[in-house]
N, C-alpha and C. Protein backbone atom coordinates (compact mmCIF):
# COMPACT_ATOMS: atom_id res chain seq x y z
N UNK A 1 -5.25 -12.63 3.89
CA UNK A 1 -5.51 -12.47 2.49
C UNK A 1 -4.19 -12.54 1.74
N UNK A 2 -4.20 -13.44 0.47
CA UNK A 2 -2.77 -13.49 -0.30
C UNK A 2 -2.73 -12.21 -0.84
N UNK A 3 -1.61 -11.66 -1.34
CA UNK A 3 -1.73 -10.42 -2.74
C UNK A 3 -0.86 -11.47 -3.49
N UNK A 4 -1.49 -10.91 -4.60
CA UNK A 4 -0.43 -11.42 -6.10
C UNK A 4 0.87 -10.39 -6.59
N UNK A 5 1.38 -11.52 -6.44
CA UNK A 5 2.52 -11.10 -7.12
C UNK A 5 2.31 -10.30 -8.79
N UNK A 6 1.19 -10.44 -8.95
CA UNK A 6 0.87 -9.90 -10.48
C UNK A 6 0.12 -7.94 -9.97
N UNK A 7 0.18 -7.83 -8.72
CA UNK A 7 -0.09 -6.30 -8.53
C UNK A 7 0.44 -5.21 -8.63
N UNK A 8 0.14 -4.59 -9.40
CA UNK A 8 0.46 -3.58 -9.76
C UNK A 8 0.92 -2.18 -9.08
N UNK A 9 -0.12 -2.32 -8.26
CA UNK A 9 -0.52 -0.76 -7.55
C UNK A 9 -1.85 -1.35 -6.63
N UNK A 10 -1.60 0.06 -5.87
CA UNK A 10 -2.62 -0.42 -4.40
C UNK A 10 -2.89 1.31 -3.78
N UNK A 11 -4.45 1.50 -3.64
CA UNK A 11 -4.51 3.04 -3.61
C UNK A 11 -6.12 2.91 -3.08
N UNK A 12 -6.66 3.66 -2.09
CA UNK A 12 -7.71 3.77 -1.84
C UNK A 12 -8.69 4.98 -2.62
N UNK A 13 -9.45 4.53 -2.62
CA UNK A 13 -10.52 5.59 -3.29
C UNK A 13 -12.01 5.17 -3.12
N UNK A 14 -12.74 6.39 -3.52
CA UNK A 14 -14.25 6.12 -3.46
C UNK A 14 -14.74 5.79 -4.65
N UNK A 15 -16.06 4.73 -4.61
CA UNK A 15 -17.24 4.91 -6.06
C UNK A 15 -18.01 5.91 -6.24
N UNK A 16 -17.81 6.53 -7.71
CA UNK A 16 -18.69 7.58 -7.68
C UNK A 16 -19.80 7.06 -8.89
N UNK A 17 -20.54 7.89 -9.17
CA UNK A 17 -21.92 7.78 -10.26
C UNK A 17 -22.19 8.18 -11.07
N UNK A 18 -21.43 7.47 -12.24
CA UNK A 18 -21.88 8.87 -13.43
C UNK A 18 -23.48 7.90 -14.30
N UNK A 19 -24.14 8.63 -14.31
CA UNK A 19 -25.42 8.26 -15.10
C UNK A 19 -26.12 6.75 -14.09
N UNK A 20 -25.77 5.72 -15.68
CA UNK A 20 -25.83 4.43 -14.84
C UNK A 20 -24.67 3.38 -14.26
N UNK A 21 -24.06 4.07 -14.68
CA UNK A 21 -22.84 3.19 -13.82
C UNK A 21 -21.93 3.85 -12.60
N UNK A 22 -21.08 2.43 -11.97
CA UNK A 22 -20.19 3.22 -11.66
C UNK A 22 -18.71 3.56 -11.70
N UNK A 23 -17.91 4.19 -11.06
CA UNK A 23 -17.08 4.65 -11.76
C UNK A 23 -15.65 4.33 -10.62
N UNK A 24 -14.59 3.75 -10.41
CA UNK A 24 -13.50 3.92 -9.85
C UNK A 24 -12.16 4.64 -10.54
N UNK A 25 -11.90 6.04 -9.59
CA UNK A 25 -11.09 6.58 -10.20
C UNK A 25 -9.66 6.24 -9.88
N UNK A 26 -8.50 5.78 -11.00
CA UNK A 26 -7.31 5.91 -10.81
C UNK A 26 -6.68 6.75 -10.76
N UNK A 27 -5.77 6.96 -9.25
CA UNK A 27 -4.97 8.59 -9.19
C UNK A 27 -4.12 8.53 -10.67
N UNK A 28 -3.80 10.15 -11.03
CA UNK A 28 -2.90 9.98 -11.89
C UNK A 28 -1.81 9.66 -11.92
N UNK A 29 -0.99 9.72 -10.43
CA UNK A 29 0.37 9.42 -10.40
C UNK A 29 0.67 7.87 -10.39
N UNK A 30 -0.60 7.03 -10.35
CA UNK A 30 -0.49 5.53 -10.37
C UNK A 30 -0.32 5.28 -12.24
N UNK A 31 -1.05 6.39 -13.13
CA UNK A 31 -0.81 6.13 -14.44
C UNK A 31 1.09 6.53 -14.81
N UNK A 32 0.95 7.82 -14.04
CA UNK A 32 2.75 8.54 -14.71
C UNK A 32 3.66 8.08 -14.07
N UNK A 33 3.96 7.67 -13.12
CA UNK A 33 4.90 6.52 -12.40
C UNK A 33 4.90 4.87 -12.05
N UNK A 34 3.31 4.30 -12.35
CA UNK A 34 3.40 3.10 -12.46
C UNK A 34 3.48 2.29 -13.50
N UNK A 35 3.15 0.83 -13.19
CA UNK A 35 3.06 0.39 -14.82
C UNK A 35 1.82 0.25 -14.96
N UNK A 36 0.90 1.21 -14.85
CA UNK A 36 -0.50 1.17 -15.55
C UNK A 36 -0.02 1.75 -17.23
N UNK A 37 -1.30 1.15 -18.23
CA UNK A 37 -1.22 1.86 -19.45
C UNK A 37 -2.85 1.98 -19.31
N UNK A 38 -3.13 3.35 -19.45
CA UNK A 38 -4.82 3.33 -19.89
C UNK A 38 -5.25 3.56 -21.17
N UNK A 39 -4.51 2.48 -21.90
CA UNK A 39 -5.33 2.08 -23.11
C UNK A 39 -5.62 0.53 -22.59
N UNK A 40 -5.13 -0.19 -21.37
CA UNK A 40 -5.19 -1.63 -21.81
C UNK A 40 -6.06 -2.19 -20.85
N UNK A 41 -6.49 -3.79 -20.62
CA UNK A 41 -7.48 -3.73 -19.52
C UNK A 41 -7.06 -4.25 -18.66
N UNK A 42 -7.58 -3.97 -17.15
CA UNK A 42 -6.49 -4.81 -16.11
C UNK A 42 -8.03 -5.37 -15.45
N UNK A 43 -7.95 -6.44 -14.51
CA UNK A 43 -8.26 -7.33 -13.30
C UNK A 43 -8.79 -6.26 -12.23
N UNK A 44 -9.40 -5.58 -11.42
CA UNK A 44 -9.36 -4.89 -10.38
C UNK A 44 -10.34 -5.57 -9.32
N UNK A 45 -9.71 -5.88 -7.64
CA UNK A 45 -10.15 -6.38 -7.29
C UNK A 45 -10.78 -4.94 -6.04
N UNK A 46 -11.67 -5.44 -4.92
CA UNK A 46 -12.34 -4.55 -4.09
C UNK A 46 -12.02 -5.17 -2.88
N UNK A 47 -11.33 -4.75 -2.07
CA UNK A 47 -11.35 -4.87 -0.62
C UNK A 47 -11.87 -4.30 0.42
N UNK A 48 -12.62 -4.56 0.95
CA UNK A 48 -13.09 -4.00 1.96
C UNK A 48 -12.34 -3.22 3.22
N UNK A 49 -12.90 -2.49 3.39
CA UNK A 49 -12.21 -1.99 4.64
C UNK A 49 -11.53 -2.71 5.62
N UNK A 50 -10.91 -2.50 6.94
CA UNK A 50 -10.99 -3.70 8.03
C UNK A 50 -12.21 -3.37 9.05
N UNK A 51 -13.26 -4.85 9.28
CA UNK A 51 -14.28 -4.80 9.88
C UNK A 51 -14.37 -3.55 11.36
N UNK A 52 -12.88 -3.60 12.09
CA UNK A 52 -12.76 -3.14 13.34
C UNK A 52 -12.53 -1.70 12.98
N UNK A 53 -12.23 -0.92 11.67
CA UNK A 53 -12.08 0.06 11.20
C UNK A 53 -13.19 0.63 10.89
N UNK A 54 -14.80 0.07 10.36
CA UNK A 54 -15.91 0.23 10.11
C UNK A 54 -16.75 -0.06 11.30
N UNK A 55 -16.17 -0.67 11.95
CA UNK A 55 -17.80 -0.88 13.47
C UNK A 55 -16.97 -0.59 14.26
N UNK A 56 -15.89 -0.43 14.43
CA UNK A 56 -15.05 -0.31 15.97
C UNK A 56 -14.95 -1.53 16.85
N UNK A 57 -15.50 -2.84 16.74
CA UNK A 57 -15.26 -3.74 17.06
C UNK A 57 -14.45 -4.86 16.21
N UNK A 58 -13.32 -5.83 16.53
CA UNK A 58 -12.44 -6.51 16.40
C UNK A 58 -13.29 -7.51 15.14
N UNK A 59 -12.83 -7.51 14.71
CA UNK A 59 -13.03 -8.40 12.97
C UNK A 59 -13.02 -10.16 13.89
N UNK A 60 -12.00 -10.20 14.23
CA UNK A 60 -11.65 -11.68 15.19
C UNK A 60 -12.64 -11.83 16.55
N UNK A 61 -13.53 -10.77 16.94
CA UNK A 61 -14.66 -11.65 18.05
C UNK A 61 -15.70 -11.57 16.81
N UNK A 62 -15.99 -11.59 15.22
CA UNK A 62 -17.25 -12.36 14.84
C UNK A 62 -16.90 -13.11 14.30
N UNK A 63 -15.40 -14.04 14.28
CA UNK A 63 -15.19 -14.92 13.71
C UNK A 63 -15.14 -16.09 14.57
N UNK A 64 -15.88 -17.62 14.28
CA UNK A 64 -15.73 -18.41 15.48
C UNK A 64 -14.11 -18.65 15.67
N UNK A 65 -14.28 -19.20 16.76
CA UNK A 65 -12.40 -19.32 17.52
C UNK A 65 -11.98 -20.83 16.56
N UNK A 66 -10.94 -20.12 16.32
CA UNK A 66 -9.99 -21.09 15.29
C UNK A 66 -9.32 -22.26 16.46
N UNK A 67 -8.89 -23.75 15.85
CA UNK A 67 -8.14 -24.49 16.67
C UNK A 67 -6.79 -24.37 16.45
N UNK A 68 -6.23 -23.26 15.70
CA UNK A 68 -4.84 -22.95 15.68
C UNK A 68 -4.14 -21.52 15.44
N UNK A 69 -3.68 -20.96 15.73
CA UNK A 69 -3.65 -19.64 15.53
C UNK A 69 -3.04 -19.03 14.43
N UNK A 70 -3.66 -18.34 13.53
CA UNK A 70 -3.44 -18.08 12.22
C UNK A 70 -1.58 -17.34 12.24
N UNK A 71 -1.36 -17.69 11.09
CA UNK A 71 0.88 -17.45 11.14
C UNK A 71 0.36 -16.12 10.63
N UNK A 72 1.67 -15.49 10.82
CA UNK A 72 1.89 -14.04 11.13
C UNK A 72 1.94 -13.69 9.63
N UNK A 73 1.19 -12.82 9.32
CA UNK A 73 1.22 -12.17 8.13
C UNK A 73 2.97 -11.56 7.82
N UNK A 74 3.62 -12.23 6.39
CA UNK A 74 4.72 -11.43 5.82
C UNK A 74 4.70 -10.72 5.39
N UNK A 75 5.76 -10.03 5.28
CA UNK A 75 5.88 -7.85 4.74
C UNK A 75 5.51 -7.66 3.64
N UNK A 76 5.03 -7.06 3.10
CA UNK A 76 4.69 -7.42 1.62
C UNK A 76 6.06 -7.09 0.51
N UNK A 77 7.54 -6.49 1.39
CA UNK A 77 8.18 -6.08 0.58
C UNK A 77 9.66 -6.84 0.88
N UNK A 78 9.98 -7.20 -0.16
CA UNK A 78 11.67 -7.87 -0.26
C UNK A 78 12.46 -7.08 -0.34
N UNK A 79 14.37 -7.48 0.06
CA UNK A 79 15.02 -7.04 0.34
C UNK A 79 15.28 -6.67 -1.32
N UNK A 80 15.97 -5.63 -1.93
CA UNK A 80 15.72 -5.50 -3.45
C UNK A 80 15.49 -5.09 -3.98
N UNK A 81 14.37 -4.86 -3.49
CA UNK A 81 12.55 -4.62 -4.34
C UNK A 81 12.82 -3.08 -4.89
N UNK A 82 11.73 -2.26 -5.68
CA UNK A 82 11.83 -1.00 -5.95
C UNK A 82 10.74 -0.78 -6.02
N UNK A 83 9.92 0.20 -5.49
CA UNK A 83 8.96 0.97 -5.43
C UNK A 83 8.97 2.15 -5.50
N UNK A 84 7.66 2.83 -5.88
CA UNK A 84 7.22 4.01 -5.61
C UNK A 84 6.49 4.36 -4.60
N UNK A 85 6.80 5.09 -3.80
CA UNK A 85 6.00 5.31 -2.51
C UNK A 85 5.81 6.76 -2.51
N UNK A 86 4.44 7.38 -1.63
CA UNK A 86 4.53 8.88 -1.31
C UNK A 86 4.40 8.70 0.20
N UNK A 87 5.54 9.71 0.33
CA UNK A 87 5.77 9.99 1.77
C UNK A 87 4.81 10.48 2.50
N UNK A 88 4.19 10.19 3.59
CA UNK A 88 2.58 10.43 4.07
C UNK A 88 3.09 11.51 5.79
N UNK A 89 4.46 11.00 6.17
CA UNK A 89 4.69 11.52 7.20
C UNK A 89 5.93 11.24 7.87
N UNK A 90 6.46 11.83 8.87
CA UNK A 90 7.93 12.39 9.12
C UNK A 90 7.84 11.83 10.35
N UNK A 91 8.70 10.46 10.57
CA UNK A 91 8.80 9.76 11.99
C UNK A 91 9.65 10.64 12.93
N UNK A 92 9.67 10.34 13.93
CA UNK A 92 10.44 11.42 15.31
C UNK A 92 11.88 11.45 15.17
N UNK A 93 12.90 10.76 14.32
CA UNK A 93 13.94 10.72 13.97
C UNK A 93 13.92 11.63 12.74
N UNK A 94 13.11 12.35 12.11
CA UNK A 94 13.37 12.76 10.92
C UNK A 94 13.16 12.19 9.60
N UNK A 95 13.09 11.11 9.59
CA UNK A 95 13.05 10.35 8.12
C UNK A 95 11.41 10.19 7.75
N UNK A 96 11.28 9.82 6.60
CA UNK A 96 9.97 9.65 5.67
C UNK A 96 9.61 8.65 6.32
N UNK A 97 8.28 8.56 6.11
CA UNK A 97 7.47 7.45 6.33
C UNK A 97 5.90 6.78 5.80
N UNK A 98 6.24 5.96 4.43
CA UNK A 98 5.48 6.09 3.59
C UNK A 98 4.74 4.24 4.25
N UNK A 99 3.35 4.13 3.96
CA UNK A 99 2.95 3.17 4.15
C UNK A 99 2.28 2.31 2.46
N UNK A 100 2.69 0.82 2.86
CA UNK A 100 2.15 0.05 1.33
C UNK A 100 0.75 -0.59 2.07
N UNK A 101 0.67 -2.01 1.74
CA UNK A 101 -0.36 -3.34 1.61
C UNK A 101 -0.01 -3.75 2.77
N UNK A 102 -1.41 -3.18 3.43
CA UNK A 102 -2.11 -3.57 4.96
C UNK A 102 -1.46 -2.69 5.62
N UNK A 103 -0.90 -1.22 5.49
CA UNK A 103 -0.27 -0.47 6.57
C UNK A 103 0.83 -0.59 7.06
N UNK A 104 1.83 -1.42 5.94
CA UNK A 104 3.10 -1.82 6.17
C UNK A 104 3.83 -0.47 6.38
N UNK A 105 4.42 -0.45 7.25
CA UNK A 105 5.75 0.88 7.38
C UNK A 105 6.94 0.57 6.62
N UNK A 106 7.25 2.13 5.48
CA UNK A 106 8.61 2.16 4.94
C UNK A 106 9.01 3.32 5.17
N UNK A 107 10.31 3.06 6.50
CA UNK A 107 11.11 4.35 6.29
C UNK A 107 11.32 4.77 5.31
N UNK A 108 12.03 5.67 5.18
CA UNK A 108 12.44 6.19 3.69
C UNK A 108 13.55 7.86 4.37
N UNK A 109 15.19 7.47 4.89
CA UNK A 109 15.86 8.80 4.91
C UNK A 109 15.92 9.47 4.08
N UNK A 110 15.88 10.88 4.25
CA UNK A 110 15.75 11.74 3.80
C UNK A 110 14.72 12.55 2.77
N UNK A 111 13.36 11.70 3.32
CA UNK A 111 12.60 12.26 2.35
C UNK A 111 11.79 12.98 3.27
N UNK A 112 10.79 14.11 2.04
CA UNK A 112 9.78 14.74 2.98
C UNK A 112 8.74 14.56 2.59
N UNK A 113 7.59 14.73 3.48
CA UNK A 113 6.03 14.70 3.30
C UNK A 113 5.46 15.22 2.15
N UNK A 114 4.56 14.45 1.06
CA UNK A 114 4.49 14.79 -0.37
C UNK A 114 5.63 14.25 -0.92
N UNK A 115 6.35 13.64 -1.16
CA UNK A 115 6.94 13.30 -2.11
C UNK A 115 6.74 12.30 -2.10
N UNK A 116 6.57 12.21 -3.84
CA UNK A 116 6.84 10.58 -4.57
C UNK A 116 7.84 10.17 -4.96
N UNK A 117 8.62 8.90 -4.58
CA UNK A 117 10.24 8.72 -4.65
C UNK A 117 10.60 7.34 -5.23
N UNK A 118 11.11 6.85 -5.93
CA UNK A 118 11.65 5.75 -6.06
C UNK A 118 12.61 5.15 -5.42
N UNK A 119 11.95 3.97 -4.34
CA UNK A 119 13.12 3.40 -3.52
C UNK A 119 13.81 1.89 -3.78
N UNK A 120 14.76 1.82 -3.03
CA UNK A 120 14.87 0.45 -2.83
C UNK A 120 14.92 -0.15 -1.78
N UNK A 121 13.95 -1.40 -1.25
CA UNK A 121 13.88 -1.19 -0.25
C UNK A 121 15.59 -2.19 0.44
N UNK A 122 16.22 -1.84 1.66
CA UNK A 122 17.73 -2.23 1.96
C UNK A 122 17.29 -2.95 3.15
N UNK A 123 16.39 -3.03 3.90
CA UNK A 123 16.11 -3.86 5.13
C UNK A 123 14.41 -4.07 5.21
N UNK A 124 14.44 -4.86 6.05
CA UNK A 124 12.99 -6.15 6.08
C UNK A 124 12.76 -5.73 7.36
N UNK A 125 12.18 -5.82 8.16
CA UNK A 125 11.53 -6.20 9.41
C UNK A 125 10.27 -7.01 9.78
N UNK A 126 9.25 -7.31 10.49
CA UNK A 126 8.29 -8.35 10.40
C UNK A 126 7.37 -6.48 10.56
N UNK A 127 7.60 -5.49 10.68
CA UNK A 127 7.01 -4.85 11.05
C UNK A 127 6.94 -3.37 10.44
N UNK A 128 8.25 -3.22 9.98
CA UNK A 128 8.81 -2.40 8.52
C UNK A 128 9.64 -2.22 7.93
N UNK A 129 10.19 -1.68 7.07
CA UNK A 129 11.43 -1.61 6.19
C UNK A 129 11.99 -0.54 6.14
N UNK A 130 13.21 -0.56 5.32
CA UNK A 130 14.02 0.73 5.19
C UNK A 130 14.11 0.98 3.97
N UNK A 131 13.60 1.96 3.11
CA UNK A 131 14.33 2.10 2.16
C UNK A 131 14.99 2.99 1.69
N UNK A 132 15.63 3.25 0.60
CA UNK A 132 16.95 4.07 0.06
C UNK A 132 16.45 5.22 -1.34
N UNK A 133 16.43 6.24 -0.92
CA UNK A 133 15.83 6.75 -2.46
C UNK A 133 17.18 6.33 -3.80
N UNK A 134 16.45 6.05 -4.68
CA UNK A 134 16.95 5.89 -5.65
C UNK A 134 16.42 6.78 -7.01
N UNK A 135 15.48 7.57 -7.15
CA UNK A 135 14.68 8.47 -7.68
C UNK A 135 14.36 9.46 -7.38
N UNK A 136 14.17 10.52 -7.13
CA UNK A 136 13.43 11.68 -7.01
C UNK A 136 11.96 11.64 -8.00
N UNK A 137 10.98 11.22 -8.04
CA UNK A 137 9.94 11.15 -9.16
C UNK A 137 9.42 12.90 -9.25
N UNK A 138 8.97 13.83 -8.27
CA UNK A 138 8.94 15.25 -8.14
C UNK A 138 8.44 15.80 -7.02
């Protein structure tokens, strides 16, 4: 799946029901630290889970067999870049470890679990990155 370069933010949540419609809620910290404005209107797209995450079986045995083998998905994050990430958990070395788009791993030294931080990210990997706080957000 491509992402656009026009994304904003990326956050799981449930549909809920108010009356007749329904309703997707945006966390607040995607309004007070991102560039959401909720006066304006945005695009929102729905992704599904991953198939092997919902049945326990592999997404790739109900797909027929390809004649070439699909190229390796890139990181979703550049050397550069600045994000906001919340730290979800504390790798065996000590450092943060916040995940983006598709479960990408971003170190992050010296942070701790719960925090939202502004980084940059300083290294790439095909598998995760490093980044540098540059923020304290709280």
């Amino acid at each position: 799946m491509e992402i656009s370069d026009k994304l904003l933010c990326l956050f799981s949540t449930e549909i809920s029901t108010e009356g007749d419609r329904y309703v997707v809620e945006i966390p607040r910290q995607e309004i007070e630290t991102g560039d959401i404005d909720p006066e304006e209107v945005y695009r929102v797209a729905i992704v599904s889970r991953d198939r092997e995450e919902e049945t326990g079986s592999s997404a790739r045995e109900a797909r027929p067999a390809e004649s070439t083998p699909p190229s390796e998905p890139q990181p979703p994050v550049d050397v550069g870049e600045t994000r906001y990430v919340e730290i979800e958990d504390i790798g065996k070395q000590g450092d943060g470890i916040a995940r983006v788009e598709r479960g990408y791993v971003i170190i992050v030294p010296g942070a701790e679990v719960g925090e939202r931080v502004k980084i940059e990210v300083s290294e790439v990997k095909s598998n995760f990155a490093v980044g540098e706080i540059i923020e304290e957000t709280f």
